[in-house]
Protein backbone atom coordinates (compact mmCIF):
# COMPACT_ATOMS: atom_id res chain seq x y z
CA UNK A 1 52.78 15.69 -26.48
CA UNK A 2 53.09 18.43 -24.11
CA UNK A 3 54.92 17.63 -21.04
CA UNK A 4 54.38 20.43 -18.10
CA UNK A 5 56.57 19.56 -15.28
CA UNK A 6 59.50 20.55 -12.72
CA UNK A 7 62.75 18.71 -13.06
CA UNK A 8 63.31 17.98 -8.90
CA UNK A 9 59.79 16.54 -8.88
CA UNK A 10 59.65 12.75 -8.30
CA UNK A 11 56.55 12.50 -10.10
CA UNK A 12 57.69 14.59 -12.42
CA UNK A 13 60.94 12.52 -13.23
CA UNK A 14 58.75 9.31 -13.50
CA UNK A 15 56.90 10.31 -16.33
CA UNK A 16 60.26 10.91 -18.17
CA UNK A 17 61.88 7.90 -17.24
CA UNK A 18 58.60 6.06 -18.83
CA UNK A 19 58.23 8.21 -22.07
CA UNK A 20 62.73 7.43 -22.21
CA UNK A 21 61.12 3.68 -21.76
CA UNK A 22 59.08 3.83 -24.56
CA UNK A 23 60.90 5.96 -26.87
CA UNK A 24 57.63 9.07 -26.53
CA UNK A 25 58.93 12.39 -27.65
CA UNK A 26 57.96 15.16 -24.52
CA UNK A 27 57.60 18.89 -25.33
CA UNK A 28 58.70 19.69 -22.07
CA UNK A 29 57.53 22.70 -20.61
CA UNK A 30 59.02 23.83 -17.08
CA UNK A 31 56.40 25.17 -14.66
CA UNK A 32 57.85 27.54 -11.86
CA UNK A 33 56.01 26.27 -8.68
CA UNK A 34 58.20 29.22 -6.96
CA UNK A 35 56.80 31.92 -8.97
CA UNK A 36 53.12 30.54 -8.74
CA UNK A 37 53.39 29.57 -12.50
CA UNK A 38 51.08 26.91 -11.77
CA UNK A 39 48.00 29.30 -10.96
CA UNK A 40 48.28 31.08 -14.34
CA UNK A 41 44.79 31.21 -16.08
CA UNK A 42 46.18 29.14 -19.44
CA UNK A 43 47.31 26.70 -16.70
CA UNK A 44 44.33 26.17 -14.69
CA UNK A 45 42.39 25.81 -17.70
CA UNK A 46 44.21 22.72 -18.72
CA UNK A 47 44.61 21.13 -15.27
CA UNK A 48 42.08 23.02 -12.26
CA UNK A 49 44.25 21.48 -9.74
CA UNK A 50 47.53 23.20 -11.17
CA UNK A 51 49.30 20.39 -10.34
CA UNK A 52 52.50 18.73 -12.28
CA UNK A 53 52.86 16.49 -13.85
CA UNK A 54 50.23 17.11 -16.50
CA UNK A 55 50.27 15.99 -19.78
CA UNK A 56 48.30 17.29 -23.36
CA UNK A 57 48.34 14.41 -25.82
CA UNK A 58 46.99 15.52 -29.16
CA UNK A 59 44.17 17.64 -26.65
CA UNK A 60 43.87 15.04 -24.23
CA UNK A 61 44.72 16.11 -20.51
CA UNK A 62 45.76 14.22 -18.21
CA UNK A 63 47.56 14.93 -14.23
CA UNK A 64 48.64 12.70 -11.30
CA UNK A 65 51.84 11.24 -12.23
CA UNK A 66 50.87 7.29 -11.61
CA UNK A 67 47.71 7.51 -13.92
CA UNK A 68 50.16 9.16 -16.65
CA UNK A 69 52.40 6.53 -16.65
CA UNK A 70 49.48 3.49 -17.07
CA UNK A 71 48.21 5.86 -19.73
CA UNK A 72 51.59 6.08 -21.55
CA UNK A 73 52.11 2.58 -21.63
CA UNK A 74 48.70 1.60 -22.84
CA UNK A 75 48.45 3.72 -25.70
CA UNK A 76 52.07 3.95 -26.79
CA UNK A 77 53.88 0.80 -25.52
CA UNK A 78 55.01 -2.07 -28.38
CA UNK A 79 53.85 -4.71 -25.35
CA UNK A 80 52.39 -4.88 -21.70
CA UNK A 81 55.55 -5.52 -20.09
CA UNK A 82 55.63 -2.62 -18.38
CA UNK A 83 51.87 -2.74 -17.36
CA UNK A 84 51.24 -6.11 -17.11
CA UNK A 85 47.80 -7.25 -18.59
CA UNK A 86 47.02 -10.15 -16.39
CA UNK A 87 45.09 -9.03 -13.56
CA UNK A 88 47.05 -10.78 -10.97
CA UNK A 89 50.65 -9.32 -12.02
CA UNK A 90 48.68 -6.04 -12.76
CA UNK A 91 47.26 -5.87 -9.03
CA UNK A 92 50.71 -6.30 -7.64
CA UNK A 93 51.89 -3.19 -10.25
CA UNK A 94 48.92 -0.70 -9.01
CA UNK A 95 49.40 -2.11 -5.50
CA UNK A 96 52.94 -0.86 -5.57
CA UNK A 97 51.90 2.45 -7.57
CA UNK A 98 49.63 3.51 -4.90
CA UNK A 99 51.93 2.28 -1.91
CA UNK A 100 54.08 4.80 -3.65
CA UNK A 101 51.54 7.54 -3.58
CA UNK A 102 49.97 7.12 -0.41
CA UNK A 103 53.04 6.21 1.74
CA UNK A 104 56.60 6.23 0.75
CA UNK A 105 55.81 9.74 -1.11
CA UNK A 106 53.61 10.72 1.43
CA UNK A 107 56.58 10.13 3.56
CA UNK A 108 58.90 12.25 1.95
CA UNK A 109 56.56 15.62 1.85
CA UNK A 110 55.42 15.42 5.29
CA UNK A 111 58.77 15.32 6.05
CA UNK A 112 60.69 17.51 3.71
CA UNK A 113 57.58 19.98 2.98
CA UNK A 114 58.67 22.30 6.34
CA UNK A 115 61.87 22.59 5.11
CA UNK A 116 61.46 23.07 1.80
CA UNK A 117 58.53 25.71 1.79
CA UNK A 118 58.96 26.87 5.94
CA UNK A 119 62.79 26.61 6.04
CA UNK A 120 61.80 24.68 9.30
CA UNK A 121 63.28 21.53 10.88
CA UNK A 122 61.46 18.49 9.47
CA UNK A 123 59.78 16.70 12.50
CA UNK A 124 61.51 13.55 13.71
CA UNK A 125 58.13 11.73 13.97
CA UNK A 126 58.10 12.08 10.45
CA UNK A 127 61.44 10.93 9.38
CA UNK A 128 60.06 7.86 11.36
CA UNK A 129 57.42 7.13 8.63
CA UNK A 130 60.34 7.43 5.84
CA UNK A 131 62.10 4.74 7.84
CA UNK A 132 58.76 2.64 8.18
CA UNK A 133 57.86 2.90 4.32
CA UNK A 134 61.66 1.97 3.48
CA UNK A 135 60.96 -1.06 5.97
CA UNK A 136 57.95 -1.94 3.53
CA UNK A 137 59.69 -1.58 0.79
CA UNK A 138 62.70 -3.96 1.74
CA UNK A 139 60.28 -6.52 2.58
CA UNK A 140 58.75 -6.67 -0.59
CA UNK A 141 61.98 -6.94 -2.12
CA UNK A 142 62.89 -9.89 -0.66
CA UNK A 143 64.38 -12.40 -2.96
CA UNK A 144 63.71 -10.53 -6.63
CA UNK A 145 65.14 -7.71 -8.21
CA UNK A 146 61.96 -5.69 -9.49
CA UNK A 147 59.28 -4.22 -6.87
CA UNK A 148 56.29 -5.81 -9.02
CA UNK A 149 57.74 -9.00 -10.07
CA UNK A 150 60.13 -10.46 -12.32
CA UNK A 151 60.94 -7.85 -14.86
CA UNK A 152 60.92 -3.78 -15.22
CA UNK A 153 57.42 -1.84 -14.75
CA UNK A 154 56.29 1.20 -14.35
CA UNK A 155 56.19 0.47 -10.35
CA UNK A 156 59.57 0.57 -10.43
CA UNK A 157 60.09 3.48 -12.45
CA UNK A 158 57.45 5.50 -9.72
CA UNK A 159 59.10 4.51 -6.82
CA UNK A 160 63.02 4.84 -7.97
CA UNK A 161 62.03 8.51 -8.72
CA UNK A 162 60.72 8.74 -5.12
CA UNK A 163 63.81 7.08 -3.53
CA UNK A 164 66.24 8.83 -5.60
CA UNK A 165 64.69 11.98 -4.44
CA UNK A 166 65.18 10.57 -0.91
CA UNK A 167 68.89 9.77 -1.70
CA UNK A 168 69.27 13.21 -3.07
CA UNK A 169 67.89 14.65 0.54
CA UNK A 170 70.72 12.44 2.03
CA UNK A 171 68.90 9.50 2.97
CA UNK A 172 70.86 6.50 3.53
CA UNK A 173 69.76 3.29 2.54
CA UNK A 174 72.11 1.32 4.09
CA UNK A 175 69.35 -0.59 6.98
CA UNK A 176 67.47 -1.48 3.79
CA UNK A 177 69.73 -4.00 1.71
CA UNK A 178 67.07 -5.23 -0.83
CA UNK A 179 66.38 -1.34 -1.54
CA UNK A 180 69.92 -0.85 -1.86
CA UNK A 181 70.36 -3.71 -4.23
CA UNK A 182 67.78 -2.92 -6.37
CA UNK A 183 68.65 0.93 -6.63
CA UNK A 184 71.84 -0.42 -7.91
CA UNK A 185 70.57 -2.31 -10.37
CA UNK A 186 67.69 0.39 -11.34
CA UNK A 187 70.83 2.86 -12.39
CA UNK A 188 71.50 0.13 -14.68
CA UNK A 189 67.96 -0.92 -16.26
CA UNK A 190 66.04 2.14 -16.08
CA UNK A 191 66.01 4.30 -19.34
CA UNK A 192 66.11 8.32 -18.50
CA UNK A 193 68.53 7.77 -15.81
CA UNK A 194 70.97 9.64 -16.93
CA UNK A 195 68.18 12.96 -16.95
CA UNK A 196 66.73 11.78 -13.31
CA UNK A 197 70.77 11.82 -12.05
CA UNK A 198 71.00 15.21 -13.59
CA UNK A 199 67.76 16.51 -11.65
CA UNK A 200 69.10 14.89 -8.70
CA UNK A 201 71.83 16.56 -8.72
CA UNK A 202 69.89 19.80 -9.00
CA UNK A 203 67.83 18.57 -6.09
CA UNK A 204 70.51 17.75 -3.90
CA UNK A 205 71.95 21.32 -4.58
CA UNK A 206 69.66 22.99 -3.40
CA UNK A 207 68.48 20.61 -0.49
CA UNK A 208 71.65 21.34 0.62
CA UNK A 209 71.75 25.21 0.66
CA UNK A 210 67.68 24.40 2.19
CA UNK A 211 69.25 22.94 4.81
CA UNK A 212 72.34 25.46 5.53
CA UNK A 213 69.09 28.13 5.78
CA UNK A 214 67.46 25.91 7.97
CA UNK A 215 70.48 25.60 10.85
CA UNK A 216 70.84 28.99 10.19
């Protein structure tokens, strides 16, 4: 399966830390967002929105991170436990996927997308929503360890590849101690970590140096 992605992408890493979960082998090919990689003809052709993540599975193509992971699971995973059959438990899974997409990611580019592509100051407005979607997040963690129920899912794979990036970007998550608590644990549970904590590492790099350009 070919695997086009960029290591500091948070949708990027989830897909890894899913295929890690299910033991898929990834052809990984790195796409240079930077050098407008993305827009190359042979690119477009695959995905017209040039986006990553995007996956080719034996000629299927498939982008948008959250709708690779469901994918992944249904075809290649040994059970449903991490994409819950039963509609109920499955709701709360997709719930959390798109709460994900639409707000606690949505979060993170409005605010770090001026300094990462402007080298301008993030506005502080923004930052506010980061605060407000770690606020959600907290609250559904109250009293269990997993974001989607009682066990490991995919939800939890999306969204500890969004708040690692955050904690990468030095955001503390000290005012949220159910995120905290589960991050912990996530280290622990989630297969791929050890790649994501490389690739944060790499993303905190060069947030940093971002951010010395910025004040600059």
């Amino acid at each position: 399966m070919d695997f086009y992605y960029s290591p500091g992408s948070a949708p990027c890493r989830s897909v890894l830390m899913t295929a890690a979960a299910l033991g898929v082998q990834l052809n990984k090919k790195i796409v240079n967002a930077l050098e407008k990689e993305q827009l190359k003809p042979e690119f477009v052709k695959i995905n017209p929105q040039h986006t990553v993540p995007t996956i080719v599975d034996n000629g299927f193509a498939l982008w948008e991170s959250r709708a690779i992971l469901v994918y992944l699971v249904q075809k290649y995973g040994k059970d449903d436990s991490l994409y819950p059959k039963d509609p109920k438990q499955q709701a709360i899974v997709n719930q959390r996927l798109y709460f994900d997409m639409g707000v606690l990611y949505k979060s993170f580019t409005d605010y770090f997308h001026p300094i990462f592509i402007l080298n301008k100051p993030g506005d502080p407005e923004d930052f506010k929503k980061i605060e407000t979607a770690l606020g959600f997040l907290n609250t559904f963690l109250e009293g269990q360890e997993y974001v989607a129920g009682d066990h490991l899912t995919i939800a939890d794979i999306a969204i500890l590849a969004t708040v690692s990036t955050l904690v990468s970007a030095n955001v503390e998550l000290k005012s949220y101690p159910n995120v905290a608590k589960w991050y912990a644990n996530a280290e622990k549970v989630v297969p791929g970590w050890s790649e994501n904590l490389e690739s944060m590492a790499q993303m905190k790099q060069w947030y940093d140096a971002k951010m010395k350009d910025v004040k600059a």
